[in-house]
N, C-alpha and C. Protein backbone atom coordinates (compact mmCIF):
# COMPACT_ATOMS: atom_id res chain seq x y z
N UNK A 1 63.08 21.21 22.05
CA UNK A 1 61.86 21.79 21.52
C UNK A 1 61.78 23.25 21.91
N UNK A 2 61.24 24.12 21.28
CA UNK A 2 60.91 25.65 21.34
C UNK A 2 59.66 25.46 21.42
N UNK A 3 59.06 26.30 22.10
CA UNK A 3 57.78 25.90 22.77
C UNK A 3 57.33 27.29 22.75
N UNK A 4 56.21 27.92 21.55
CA UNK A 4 55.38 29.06 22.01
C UNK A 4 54.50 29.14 22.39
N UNK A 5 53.41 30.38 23.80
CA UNK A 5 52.51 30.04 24.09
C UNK A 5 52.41 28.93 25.02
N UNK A 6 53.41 28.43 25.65
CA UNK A 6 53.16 27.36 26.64
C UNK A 6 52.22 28.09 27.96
N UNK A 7 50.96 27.05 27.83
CA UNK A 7 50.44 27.29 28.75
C UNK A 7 50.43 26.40 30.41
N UNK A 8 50.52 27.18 31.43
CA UNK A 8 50.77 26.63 32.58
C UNK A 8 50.45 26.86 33.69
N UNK A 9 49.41 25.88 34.26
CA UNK A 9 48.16 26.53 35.83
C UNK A 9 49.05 26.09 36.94
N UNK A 10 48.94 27.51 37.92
CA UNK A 10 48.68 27.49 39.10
C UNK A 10 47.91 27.53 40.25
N UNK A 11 48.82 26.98 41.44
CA UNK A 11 47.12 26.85 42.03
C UNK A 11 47.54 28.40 43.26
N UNK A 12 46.40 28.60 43.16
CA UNK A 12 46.64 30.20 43.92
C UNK A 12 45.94 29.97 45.37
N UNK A 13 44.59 30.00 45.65
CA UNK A 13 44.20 29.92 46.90
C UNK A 13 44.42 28.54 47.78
N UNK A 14 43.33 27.89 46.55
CA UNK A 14 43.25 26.39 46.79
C UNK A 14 43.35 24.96 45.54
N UNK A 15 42.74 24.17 46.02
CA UNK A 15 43.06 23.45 44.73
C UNK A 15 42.13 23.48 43.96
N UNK A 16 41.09 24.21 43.93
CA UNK A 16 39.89 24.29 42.72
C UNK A 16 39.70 26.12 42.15
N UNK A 17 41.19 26.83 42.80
CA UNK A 17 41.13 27.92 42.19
C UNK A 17 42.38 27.78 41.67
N UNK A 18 42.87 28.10 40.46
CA UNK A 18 44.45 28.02 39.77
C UNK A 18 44.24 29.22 38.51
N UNK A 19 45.40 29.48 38.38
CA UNK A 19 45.93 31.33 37.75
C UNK A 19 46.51 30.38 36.22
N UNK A 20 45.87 30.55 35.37
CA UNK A 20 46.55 30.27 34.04
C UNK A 20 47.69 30.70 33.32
N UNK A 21 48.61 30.91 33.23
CA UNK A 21 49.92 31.86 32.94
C UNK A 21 50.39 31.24 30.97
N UNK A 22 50.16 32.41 30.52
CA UNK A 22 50.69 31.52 29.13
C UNK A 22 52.49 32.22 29.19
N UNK A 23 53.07 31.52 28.88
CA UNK A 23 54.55 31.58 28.81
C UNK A 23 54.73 31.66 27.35
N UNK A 24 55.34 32.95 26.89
CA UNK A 24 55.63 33.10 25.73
C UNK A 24 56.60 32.47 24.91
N UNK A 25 57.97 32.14 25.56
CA UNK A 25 58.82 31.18 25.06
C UNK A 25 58.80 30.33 26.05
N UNK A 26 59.21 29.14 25.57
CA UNK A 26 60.07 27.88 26.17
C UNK A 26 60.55 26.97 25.88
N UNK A 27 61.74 26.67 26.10
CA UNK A 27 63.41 25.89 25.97
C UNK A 27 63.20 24.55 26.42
N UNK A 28 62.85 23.49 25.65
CA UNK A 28 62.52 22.25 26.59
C UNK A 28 63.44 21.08 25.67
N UNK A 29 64.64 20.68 26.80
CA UNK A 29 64.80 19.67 26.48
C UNK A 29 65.40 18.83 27.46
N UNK A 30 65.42 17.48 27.14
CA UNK A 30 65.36 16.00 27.77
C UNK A 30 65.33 14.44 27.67
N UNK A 31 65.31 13.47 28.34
CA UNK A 31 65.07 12.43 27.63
C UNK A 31 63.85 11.73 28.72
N UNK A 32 63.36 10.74 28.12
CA UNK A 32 62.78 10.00 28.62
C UNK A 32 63.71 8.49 28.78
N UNK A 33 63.83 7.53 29.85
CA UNK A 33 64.31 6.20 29.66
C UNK A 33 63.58 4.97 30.39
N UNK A 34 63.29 3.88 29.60
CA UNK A 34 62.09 3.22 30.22
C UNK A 34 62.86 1.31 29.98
N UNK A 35 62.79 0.80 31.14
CA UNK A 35 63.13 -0.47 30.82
C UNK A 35 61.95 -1.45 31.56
N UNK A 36 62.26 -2.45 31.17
CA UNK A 36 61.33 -3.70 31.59
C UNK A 36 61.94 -5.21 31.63
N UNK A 37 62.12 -6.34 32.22
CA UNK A 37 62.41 -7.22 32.26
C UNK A 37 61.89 -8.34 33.14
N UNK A 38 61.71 -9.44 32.41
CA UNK A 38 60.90 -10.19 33.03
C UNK A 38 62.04 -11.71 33.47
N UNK A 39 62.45 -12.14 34.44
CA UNK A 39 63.15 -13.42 34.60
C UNK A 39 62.37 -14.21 35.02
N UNK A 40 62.28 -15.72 35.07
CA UNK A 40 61.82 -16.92 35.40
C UNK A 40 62.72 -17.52 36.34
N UNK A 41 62.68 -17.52 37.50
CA UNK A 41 63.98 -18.08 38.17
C UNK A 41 63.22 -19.77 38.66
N UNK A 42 61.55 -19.97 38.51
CA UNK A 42 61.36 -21.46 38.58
C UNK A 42 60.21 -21.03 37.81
N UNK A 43 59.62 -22.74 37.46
CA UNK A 43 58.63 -22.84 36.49
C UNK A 43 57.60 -22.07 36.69
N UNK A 44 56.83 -21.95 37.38
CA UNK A 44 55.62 -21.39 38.03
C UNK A 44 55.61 -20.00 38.59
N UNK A 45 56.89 -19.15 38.89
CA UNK A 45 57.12 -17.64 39.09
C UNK A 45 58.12 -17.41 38.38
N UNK A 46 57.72 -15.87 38.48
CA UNK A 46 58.51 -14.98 37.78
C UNK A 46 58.16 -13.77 38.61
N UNK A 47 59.54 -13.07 37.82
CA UNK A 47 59.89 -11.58 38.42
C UNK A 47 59.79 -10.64 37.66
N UNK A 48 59.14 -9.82 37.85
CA UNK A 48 58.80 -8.75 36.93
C UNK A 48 59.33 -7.18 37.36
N UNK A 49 60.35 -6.40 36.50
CA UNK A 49 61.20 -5.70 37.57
C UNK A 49 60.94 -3.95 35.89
N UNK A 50 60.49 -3.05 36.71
CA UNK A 50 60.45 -2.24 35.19
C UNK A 50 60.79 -0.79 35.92
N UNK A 51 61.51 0.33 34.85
CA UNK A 51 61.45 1.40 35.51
C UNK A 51 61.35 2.41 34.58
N UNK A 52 60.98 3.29 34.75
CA UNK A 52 61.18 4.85 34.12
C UNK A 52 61.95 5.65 34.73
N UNK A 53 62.69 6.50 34.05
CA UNK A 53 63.36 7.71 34.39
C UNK A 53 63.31 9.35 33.02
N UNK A 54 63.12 10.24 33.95
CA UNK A 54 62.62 11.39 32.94
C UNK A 54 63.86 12.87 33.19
N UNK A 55 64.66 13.35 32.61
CA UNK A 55 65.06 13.99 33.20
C UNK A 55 64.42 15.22 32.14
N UNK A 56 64.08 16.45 32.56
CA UNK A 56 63.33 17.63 31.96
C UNK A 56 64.20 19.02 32.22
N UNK A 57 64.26 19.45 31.29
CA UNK A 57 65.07 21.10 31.48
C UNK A 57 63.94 22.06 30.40
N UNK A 58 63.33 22.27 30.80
CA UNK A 58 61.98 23.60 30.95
C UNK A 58 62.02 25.00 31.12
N UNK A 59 62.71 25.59 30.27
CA UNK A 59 63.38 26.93 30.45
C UNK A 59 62.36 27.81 29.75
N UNK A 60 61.65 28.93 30.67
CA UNK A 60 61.09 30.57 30.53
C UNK A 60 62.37 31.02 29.63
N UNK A 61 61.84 31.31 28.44
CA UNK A 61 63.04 32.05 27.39
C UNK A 61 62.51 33.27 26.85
N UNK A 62 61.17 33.78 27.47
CA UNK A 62 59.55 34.48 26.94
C UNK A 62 61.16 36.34 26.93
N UNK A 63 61.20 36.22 27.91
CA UNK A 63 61.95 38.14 28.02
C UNK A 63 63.45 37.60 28.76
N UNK A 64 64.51 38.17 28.06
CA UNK A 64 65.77 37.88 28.48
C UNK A 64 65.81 38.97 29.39
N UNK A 65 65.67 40.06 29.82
CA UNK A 65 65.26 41.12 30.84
C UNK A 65 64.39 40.48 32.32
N UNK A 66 63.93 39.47 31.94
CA UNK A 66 62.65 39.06 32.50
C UNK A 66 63.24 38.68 34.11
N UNK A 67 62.48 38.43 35.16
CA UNK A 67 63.13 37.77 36.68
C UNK A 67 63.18 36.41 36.16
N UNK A 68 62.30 35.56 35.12
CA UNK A 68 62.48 33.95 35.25
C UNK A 68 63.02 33.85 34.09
N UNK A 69 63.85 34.49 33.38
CA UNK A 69 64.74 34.06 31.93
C UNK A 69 65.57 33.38 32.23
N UNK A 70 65.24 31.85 31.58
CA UNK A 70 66.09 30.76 31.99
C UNK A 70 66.27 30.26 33.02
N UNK A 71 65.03 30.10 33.63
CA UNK A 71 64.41 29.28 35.13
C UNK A 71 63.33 28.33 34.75
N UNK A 72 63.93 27.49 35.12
CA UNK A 72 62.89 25.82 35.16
C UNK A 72 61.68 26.38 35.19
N UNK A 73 60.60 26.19 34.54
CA UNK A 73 59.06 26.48 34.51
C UNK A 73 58.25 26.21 35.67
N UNK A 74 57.33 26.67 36.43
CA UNK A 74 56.55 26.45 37.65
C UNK A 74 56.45 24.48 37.42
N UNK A 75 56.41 23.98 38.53
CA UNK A 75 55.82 22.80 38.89
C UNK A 75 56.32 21.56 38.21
N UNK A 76 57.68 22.18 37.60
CA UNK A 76 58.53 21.15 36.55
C UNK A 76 59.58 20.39 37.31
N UNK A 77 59.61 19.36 37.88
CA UNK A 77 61.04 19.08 38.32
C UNK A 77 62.07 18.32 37.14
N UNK A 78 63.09 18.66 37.33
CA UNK A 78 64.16 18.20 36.21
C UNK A 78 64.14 16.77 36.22
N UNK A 79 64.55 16.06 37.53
CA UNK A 79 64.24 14.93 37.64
C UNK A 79 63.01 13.87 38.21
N UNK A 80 62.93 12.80 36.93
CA UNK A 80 61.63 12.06 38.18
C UNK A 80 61.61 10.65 37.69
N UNK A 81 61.14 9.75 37.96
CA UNK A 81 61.11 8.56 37.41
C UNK A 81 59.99 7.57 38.60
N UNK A 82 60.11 6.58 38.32
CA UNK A 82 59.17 5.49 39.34
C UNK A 82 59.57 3.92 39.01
N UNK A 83 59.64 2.81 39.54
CA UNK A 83 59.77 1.72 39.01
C UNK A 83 59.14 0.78 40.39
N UNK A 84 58.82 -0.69 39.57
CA UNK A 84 57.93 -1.77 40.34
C UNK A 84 58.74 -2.85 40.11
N UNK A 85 58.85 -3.64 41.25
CA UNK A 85 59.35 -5.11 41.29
C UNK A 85 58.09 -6.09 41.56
N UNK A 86 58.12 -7.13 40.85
CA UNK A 86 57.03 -7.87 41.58
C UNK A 86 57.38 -9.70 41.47
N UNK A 87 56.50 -9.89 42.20
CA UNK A 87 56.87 -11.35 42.16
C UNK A 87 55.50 -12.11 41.75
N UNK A 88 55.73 -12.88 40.92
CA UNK A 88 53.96 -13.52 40.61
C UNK A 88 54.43 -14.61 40.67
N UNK A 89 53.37 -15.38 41.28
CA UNK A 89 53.56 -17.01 42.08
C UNK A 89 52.04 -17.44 41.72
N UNK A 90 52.32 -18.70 41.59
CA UNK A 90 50.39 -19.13 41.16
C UNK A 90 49.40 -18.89 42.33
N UNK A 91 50.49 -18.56 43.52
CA UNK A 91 49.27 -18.06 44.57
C UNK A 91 48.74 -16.82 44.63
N UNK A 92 49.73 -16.02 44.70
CA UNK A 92 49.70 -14.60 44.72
C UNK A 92 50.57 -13.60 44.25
N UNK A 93 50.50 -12.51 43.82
CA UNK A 93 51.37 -11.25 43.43
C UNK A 93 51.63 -10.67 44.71
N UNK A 94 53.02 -10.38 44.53
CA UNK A 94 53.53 -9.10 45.46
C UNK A 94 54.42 -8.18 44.85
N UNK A 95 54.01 -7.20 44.62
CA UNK A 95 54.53 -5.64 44.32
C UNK A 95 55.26 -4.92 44.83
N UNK A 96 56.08 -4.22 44.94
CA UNK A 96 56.73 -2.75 45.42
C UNK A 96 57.03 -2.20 44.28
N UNK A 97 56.66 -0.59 44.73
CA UNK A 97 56.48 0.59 43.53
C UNK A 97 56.84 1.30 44.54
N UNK A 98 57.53 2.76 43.31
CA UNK A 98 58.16 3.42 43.99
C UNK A 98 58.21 4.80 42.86
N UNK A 99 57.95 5.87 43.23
CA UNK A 99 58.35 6.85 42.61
C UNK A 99 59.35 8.18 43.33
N UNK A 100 59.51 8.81 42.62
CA UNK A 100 60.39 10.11 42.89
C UNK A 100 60.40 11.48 42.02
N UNK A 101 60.45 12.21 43.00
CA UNK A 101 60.35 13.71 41.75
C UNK A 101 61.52 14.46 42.62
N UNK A 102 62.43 15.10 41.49
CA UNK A 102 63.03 16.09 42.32
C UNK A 102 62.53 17.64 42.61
N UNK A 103 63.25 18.46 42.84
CA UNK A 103 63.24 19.68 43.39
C UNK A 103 62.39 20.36 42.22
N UNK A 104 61.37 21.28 42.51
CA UNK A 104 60.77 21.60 41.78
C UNK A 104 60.48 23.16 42.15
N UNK A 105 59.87 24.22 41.27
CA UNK A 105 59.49 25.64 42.01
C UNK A 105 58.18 25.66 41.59
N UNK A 106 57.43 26.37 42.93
CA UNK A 106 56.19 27.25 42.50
C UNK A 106 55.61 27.78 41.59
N UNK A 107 57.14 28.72 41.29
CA UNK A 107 56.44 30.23 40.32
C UNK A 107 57.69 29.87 39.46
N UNK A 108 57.37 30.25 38.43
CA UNK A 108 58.52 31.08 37.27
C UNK A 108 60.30 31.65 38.25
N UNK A 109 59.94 31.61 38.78
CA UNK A 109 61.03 32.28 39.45
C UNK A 109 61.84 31.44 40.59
N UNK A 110 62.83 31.13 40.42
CA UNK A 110 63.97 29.91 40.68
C UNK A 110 64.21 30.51 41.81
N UNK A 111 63.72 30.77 42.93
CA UNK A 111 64.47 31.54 44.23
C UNK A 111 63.95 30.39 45.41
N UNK A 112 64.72 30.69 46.55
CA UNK A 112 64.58 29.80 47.66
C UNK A 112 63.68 29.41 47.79
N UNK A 113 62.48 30.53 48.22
CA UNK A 113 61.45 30.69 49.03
C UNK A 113 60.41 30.10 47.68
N UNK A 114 60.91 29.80 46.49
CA UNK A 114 59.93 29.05 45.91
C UNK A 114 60.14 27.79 45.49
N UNK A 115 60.88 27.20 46.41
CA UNK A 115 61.50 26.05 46.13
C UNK A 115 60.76 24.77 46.78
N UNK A 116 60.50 23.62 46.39
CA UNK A 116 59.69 22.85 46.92
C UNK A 116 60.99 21.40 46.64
N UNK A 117 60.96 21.09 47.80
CA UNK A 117 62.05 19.46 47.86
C UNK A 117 61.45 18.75 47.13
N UNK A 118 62.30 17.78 46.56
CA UNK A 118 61.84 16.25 46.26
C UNK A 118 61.59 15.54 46.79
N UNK A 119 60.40 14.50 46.19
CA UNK A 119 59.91 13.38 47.34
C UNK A 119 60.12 12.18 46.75
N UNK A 120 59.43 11.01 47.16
CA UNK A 120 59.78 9.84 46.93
C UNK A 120 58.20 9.40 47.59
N UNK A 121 57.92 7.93 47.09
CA UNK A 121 56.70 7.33 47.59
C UNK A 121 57.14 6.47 47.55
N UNK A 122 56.17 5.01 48.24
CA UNK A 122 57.05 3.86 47.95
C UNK A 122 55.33 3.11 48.91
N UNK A 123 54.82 2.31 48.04
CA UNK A 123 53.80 1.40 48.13
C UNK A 123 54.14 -0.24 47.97
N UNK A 124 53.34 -1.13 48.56
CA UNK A 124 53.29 -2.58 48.79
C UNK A 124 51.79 -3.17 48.36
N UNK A 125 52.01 -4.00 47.89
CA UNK A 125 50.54 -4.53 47.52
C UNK A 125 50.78 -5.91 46.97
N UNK A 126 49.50 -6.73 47.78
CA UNK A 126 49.28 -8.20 47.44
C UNK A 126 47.80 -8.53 46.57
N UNK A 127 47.97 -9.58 45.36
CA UNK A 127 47.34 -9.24 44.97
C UNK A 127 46.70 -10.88 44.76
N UNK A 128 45.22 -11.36 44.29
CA UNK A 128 45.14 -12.70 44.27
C UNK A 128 44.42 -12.64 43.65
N UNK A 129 44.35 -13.17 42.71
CA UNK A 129 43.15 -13.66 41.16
C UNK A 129 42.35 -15.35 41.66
N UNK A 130 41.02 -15.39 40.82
CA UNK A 130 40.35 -16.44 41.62
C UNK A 130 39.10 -16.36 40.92
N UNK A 131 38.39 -17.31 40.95
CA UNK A 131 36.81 -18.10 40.48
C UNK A 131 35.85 -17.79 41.20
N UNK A 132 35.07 -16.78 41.57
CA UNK A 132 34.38 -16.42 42.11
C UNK A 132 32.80 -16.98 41.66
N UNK A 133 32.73 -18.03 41.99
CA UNK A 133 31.49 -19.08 40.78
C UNK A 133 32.09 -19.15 39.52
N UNK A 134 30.95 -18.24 38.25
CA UNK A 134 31.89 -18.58 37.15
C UNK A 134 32.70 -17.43 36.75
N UNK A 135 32.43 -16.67 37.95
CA UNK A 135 33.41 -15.31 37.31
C UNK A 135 34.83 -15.08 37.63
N UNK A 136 35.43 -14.36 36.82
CA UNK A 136 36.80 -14.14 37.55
C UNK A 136 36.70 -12.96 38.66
N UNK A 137 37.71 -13.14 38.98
CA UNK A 137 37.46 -12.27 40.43
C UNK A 137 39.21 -12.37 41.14
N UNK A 138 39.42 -10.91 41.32
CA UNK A 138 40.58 -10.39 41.85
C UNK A 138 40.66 -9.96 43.29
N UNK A 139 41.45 -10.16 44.24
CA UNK A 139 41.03 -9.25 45.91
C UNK A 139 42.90 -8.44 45.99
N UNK A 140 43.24 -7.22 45.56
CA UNK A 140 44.46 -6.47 45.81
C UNK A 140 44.28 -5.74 47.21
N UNK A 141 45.79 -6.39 48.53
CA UNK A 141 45.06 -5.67 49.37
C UNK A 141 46.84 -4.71 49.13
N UNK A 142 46.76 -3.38 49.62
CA UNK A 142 47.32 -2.19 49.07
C UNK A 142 47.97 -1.04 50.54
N UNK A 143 49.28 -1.11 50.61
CA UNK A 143 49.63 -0.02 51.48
C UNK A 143 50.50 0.80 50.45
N UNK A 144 49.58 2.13 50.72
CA UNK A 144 49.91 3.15 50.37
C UNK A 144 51.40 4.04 51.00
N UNK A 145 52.03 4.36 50.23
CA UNK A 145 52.98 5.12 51.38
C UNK A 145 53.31 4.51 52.92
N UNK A 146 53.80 3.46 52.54
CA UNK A 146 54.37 2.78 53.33
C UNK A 146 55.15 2.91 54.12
N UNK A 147 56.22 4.05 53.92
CA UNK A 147 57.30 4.62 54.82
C UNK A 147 56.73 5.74 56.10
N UNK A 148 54.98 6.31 55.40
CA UNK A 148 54.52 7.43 56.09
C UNK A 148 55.53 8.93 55.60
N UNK A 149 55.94 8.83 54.85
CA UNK A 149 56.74 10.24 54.42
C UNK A 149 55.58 11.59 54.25
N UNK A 150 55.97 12.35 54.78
CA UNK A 150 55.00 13.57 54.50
C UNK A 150 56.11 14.03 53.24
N UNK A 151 55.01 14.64 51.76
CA UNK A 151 55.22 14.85 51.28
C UNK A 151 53.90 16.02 50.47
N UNK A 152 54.22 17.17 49.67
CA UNK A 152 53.82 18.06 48.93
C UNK A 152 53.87 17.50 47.22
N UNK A 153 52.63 17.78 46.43
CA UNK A 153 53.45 17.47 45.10
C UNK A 153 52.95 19.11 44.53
N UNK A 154 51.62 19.66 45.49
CA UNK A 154 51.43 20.72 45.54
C UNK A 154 51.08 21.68 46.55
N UNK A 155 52.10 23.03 46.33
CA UNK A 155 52.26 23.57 47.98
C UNK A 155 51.43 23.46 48.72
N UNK A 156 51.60 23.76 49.87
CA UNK A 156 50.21 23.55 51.09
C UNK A 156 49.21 22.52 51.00
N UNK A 157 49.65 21.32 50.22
CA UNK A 157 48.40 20.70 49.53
C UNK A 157 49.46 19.13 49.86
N UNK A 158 49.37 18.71 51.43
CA UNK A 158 50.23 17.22 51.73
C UNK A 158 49.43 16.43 51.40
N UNK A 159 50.10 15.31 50.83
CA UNK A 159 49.77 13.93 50.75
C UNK A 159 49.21 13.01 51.44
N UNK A 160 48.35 12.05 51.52
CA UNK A 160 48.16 11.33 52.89
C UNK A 160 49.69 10.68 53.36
N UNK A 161 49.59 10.43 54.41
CA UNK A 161 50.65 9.58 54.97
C UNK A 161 50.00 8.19 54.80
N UNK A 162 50.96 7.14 55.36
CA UNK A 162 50.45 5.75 55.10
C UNK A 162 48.88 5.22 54.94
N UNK A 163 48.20 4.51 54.01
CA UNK A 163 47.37 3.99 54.12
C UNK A 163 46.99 2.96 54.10
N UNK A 164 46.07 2.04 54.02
CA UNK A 164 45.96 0.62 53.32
C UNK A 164 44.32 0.88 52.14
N UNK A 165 44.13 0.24 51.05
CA UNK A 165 43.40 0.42 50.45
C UNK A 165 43.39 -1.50 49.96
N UNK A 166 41.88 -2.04 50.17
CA UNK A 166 41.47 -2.65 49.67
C UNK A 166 40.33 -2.69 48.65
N UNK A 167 40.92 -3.60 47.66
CA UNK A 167 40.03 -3.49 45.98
C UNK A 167 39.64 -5.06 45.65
N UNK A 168 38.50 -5.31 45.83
CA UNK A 168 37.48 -6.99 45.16
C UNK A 168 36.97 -6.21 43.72
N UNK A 169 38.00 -7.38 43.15
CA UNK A 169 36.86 -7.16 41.31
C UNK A 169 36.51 -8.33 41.12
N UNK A 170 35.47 -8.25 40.49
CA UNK A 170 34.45 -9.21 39.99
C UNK A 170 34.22 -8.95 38.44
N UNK A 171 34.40 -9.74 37.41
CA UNK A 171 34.22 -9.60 35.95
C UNK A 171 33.33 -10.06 35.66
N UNK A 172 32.15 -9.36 34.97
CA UNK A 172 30.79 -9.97 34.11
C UNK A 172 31.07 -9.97 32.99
């Protein structure tokens, strides 16, 4: 795709101040790849196993003179994807999810010092459906970042480290 006018925010001070930059050209191409599969290995469970993968090439093409002509676009990583395994049993669900982004830059400009690593996440969660009188009713209990990885998805701006998050739904 040729892309004019691509517009693209940064965040400058903090995260509720960001610099709008319109990018006059841009070079974008890639694929997306997405699978899903479900096995039955006994009557009553199954495995539910799915993933995405994205690879992106996002090229400033705006001034061939320019410092970012033909540098990956701010906050683009080339690679990223995520995928979930789960197990559903008539008692309960259990999950693992997992994502990843690679190497990504700041600014327009492909240099060290604006270089931000790739991360990875990786969550656990149990989940139990149920009759709550006559309602249905769900209780997911949830660890977040499970490994504790410190991670950025925006500079100066870390992630929590491990958490647990519990969620009760109730349907009217």
């Amino acid at each position: 795709n040729k892309v004019t006018n691509k517009i693209v925010a940064i965040p400058v001070k903090n995260l509720f101040v960001w610099s709008v930059v319109n990018l006059g050209q841009v070079d974008m191409k890639g694929m997306d790849v997405s699978a899903h599969i479900r096995l039955q290995p006994w009557r009553k469970t199954s495995i539910d196993l799915s993933g995405n993968y994205t690879y992106q090439q996002a090229l400033d093409v705006t001034d061939s003179n320019g410092k970012t002509y033909k540098h990956q676009i701010a906050y683009t990583p080339r690679i990223s994807g995520s995928g979930q395994a789960s197990l559903i049993m008539p008692w309960f669900n259990l999950s693992y999810t997992f994502l990843f982004s690679g190497k990504r830059y700041v600014l327009g400009q492909n240099s060290t010092e604006n270089r931000m690593n790739g991360y990875s996440d990786h969550s656990l969660s149990v989940n139990k459906e149920f009759k709550l009188g006559k309602r249905d009713a769900s209780l997911t209990v949830e660890t977040l970042n499970f490994l504790d990885k410190n991670y950025e998805i925006v500079r100066y701006f870390p992630m929590p480290g491990r958490s647990v998050r519990a969620t009760l739904k109730i349907s009217y």
